[in-house]
PDB file of N, CA and C in Angstrom:
ATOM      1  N   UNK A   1      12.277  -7.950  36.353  1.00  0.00           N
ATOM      2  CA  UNK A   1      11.984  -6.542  36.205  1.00  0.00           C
ATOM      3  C   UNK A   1      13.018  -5.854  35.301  1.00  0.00           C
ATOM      4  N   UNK A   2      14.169  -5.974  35.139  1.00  0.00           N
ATOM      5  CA  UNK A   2      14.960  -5.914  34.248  1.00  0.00           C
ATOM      6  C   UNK A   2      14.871  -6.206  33.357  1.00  0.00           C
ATOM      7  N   UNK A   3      15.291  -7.402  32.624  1.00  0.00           N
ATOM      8  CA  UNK A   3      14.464  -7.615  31.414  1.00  0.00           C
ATOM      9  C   UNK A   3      13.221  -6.430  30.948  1.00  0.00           C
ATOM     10  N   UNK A   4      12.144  -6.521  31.487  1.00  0.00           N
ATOM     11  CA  UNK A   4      11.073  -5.530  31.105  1.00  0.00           C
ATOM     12  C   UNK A   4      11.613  -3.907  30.375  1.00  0.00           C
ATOM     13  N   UNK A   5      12.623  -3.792  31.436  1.00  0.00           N
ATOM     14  CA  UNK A   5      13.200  -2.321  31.350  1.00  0.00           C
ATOM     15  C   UNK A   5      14.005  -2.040  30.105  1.00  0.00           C
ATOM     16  N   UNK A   6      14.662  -3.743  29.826  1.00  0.00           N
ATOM     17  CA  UNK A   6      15.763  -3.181  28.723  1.00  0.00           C
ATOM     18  C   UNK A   6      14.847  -3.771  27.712  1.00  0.00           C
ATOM     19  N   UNK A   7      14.160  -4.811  27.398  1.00  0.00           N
ATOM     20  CA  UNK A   7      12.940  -4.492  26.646  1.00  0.00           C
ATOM     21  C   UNK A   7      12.271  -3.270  26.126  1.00  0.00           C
ATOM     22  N   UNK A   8      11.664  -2.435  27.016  1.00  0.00           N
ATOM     23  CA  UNK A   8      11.292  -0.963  26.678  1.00  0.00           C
ATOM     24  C   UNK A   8      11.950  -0.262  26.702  1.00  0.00           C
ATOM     25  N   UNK A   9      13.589  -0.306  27.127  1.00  0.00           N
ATOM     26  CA  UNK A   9      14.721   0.797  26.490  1.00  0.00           C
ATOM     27  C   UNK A   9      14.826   0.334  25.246  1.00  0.00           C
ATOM     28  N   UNK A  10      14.638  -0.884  24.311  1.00  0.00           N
ATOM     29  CA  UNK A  10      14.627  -1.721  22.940  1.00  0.00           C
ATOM     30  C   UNK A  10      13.985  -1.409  22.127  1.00  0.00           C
ATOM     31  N   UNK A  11      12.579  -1.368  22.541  1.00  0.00           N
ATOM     32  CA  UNK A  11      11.475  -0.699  21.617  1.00  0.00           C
ATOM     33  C   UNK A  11      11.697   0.814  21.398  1.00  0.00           C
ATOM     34  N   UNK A  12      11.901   1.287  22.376  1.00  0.00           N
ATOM     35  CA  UNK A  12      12.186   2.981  22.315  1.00  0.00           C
ATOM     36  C   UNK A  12      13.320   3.293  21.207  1.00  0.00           C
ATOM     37  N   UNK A  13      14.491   2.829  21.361  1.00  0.00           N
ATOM     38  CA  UNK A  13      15.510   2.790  20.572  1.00  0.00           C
ATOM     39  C   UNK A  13      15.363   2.165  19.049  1.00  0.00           C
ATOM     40  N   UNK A  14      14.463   1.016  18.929  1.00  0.00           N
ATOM     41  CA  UNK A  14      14.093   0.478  17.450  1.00  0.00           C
ATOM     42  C   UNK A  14      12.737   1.665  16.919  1.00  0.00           C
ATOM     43  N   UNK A  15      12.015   2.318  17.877  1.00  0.00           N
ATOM     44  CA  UNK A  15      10.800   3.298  17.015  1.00  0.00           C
ATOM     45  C   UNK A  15      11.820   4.359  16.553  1.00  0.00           C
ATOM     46  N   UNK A  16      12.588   4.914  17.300  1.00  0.00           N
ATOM     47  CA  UNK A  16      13.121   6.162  17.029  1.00  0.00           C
ATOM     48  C   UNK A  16      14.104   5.640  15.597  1.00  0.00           C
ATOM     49  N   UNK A  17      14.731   4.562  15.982  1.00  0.00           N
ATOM     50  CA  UNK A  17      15.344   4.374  14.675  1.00  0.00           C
ATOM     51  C   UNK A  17      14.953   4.483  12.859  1.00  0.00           C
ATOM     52  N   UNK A  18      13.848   3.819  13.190  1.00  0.00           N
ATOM     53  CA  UNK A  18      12.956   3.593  12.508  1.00  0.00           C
ATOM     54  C   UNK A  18      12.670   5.307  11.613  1.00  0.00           C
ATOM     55  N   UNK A  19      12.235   5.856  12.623  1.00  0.00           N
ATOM     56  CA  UNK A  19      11.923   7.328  12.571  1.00  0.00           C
ATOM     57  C   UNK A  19      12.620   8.137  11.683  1.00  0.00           C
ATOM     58  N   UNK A  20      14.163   7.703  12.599  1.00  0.00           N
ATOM     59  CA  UNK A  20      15.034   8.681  12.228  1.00  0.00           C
ATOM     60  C   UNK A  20      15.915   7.911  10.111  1.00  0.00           C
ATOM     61  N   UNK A  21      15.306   6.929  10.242  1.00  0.00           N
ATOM     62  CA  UNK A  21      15.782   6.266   8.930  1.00  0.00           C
ATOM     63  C   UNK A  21      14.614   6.886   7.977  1.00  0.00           C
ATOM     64  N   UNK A  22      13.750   6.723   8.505  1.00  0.00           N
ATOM     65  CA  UNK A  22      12.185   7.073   7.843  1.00  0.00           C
ATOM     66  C   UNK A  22      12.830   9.234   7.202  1.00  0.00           C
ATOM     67  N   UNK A  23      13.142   9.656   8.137  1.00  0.00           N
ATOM     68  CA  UNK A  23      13.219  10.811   8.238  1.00  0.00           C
ATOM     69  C   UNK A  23      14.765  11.335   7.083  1.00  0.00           C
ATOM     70  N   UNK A  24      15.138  10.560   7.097  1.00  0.00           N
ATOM     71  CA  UNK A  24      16.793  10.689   6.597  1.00  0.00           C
ATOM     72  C   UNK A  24      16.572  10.429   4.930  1.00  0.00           C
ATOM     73  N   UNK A  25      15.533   9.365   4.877  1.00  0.00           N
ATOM     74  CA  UNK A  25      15.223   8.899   3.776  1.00  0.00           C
ATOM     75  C   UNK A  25      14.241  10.122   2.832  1.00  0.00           C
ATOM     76  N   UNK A  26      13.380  11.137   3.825  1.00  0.00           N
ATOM     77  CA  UNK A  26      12.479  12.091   2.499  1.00  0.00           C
ATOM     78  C   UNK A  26      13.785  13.094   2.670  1.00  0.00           C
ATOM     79  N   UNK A  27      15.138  13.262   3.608  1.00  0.00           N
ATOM     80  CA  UNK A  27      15.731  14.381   3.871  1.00  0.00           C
ATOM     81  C   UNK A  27      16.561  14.214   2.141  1.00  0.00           C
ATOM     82  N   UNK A  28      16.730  12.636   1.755  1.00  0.00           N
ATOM     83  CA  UNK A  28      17.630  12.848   0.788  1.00  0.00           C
ATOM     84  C   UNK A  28      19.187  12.782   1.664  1.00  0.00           C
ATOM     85  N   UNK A  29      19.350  12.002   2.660  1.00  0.00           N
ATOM     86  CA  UNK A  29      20.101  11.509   3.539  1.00  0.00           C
ATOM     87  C   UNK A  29      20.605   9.758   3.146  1.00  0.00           C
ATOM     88  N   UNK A  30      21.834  10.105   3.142  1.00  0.00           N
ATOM     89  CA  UNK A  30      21.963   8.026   3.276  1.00  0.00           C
ATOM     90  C   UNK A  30      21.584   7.937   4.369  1.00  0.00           C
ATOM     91  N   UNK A  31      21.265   6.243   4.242  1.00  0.00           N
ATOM     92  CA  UNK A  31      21.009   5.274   5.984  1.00  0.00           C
ATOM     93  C   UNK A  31      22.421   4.421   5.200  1.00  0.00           C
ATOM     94  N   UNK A  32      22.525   3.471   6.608  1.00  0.00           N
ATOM     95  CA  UNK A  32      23.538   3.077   6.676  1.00  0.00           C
ATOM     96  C   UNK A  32      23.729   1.681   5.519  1.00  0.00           C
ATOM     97  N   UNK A  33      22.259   1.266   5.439  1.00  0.00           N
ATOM     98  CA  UNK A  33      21.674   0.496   4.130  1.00  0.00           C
ATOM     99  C   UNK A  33      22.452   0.699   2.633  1.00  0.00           C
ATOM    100  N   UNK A  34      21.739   1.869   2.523  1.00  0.00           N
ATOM    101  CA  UNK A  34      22.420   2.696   1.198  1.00  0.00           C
ATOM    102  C   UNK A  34      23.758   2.999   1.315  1.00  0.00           C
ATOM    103  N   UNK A  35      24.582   3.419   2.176  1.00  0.00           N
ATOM    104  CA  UNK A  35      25.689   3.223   2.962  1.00  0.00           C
ATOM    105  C   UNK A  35      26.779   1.901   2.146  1.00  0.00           C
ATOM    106  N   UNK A  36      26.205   0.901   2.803  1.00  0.00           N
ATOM    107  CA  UNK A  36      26.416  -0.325   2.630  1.00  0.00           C
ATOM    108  C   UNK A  36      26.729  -0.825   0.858  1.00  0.00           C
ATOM    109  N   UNK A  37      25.265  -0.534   0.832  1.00  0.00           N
ATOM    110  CA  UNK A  37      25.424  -0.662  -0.842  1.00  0.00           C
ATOM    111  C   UNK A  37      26.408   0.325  -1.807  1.00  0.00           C
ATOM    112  N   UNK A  38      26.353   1.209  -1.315  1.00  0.00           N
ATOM    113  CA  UNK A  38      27.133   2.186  -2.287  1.00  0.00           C
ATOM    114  C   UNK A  38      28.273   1.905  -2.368  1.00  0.00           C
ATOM    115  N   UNK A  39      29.157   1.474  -0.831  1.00  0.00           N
ATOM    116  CA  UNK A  39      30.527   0.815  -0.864  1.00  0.00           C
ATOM    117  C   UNK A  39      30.761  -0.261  -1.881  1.00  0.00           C
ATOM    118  N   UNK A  40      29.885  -0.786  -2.265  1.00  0.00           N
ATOM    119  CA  UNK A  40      30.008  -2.204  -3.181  1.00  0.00           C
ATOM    120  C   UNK A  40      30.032  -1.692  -4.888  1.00  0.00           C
ATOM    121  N   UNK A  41      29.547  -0.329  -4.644  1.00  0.00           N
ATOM    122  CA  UNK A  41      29.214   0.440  -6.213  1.00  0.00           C
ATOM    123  C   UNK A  41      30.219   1.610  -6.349  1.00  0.00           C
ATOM    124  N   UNK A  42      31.297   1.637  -5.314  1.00  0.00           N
ATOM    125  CA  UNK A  42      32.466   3.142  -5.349  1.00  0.00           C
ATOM    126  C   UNK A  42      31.794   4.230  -5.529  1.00  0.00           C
ATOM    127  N   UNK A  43      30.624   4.363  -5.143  1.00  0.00           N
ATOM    128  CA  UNK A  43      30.262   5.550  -4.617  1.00  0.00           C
ATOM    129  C   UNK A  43      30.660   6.290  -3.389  1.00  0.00           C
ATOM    130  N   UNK A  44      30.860   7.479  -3.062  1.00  0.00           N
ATOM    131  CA  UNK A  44      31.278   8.156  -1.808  1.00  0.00           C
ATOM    132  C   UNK A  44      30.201   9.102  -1.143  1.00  0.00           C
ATOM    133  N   UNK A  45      30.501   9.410  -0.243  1.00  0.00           N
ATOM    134  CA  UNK A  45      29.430   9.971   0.571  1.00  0.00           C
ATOM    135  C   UNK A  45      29.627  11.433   0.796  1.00  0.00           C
ATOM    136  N   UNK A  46      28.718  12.510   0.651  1.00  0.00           N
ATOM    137  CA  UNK A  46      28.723  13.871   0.888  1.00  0.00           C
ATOM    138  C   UNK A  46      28.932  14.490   2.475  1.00  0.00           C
ATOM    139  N   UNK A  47      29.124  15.618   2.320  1.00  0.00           N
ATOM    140  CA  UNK A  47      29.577  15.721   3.964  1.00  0.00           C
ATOM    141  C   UNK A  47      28.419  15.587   5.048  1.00  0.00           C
ATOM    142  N   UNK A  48      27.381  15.799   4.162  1.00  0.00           N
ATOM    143  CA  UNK A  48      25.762  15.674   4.960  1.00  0.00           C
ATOM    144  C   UNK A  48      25.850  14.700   5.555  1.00  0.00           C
ATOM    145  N   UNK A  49      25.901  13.654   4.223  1.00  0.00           N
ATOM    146  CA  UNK A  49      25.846  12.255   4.648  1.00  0.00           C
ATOM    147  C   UNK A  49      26.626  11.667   5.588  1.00  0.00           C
ATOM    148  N   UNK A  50      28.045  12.013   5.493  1.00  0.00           N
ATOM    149  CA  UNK A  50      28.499  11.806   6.488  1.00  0.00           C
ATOM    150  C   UNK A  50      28.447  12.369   8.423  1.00  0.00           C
ATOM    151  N   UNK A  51      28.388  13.300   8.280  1.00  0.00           N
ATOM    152  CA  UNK A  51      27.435  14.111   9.521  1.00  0.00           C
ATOM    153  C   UNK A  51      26.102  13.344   9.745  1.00  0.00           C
ATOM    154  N   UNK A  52      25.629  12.751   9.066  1.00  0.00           N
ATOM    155  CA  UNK A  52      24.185  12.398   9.368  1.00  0.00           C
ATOM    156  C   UNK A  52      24.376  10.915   9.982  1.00  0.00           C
ATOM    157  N   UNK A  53      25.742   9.872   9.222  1.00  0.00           N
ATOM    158  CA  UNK A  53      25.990   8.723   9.776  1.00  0.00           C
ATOM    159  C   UNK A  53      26.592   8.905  11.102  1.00  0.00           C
ATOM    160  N   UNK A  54      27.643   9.452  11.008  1.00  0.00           N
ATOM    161  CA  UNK A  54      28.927   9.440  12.002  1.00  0.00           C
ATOM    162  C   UNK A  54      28.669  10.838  13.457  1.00  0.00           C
ATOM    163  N   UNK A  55      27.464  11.182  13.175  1.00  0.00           N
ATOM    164  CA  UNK A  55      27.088  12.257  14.493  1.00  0.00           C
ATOM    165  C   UNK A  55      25.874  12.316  14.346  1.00  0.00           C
ATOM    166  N   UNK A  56      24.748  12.414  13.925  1.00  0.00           N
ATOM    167  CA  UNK A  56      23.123  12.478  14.235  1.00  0.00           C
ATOM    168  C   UNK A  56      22.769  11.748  14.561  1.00  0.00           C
ATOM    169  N   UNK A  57      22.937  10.643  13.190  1.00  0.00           N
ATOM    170  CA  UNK A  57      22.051   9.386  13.828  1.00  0.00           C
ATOM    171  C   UNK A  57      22.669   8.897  15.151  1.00  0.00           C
ATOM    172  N   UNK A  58      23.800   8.718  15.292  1.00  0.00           N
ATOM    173  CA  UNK A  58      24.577   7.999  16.936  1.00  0.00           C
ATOM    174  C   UNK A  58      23.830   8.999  17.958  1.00  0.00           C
ATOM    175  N   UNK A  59      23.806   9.721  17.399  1.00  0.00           N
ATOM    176  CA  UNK A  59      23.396  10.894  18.623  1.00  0.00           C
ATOM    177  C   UNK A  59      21.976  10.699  19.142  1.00  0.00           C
ATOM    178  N   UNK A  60      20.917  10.496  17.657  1.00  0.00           N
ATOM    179  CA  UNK A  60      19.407  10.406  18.203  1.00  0.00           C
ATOM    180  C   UNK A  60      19.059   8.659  18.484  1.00  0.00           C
ATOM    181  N   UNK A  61      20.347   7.703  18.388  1.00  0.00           N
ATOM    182  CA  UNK A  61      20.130   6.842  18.971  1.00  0.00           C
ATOM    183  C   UNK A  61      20.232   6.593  20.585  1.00  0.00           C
ATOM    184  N   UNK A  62      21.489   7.299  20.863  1.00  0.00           N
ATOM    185  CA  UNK A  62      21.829   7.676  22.071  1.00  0.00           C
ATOM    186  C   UNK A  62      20.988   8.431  22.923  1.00  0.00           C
ATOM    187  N   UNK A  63      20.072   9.186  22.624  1.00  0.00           N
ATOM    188  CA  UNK A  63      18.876  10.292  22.771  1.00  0.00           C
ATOM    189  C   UNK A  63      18.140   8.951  23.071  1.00  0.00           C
ATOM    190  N   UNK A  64      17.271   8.128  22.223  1.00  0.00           N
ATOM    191  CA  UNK A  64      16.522   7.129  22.591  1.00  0.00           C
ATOM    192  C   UNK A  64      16.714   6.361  23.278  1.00  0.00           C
ATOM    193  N   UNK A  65      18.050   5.957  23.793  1.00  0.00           N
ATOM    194  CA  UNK A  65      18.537   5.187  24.998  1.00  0.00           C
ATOM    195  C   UNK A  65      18.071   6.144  26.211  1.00  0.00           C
ATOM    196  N   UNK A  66      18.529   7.253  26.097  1.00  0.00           N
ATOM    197  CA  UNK A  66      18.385   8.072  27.095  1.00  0.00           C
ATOM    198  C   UNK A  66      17.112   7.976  27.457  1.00  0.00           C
ATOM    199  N   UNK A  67      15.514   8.500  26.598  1.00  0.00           N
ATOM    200  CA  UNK A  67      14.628   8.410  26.781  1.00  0.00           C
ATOM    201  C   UNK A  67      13.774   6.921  27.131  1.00  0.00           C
ATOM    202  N   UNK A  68      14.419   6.212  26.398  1.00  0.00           N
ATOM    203  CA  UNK A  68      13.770   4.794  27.261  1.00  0.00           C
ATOM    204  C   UNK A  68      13.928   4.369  28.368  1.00  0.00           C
ATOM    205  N   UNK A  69      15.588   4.990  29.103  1.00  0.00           N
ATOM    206  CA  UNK A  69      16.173   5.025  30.231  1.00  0.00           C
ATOM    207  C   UNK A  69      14.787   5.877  31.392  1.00  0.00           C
ATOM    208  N   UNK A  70      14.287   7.164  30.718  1.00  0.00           N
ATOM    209  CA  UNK A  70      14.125   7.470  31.359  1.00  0.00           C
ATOM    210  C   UNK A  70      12.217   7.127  31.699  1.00  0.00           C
ATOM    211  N   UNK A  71      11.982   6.762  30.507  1.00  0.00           N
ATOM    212  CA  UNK A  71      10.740   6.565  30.896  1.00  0.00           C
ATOM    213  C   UNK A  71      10.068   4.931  31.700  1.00  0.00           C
ATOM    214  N   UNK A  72      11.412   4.245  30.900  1.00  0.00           N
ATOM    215  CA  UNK A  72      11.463   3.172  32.698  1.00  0.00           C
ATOM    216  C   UNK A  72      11.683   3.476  33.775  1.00  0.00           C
ATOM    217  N   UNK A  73      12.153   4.946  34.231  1.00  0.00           N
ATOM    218  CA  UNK A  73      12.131   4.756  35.841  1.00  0.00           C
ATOM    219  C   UNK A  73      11.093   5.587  35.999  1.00  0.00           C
ATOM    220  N   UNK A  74      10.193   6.297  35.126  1.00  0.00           N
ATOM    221  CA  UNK A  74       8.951   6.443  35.477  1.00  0.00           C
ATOM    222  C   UNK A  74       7.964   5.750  35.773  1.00  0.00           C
ATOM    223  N   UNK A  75       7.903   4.300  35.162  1.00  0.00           N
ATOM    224  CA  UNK A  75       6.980   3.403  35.262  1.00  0.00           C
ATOM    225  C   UNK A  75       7.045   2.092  36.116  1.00  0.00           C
ATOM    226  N   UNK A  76       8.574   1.947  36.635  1.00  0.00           N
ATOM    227  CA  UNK A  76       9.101   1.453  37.653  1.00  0.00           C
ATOM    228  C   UNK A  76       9.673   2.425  38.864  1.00  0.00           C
TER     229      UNK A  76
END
């Protein structure tokens, strides 16, 4: 039964991700992708961007933990 739970705390946390990359990407936002790459090209990151790595996204991942948390003990 466990398993199951952190399973669907997994999926919850990979849609929202998804989402929130999907979302970051028409905002004109780095993901951590572009992130990645840019370090390799000495590019630097704007303060958006940085707010958007280092506090949103952690945040609406953390949000999706929360919500998968919670909608397993609805269904268990």
């Amino acid at each position: 039964m466990e398993l199951i739970k952190l399973y669907i705390t997994g999926l919850v946390i990979l849609v929202i991700a998804i989402l929130a990359n999907f979302l970051a990407t028409q905002l004109g936002l780095k993901t951590w992708y572009a992130f990645l790459e840019g370090i390799n090209n000495g590019q630097s990151l704007s303060l958006k961007d940085c707010l958007w790595l280092f506090v949103f996204y952690p945040l609406s991942l953390g949000g999706s933990a929360l919500l998968g948390h919670f909608i397993c003990k609805g269904l268990f």
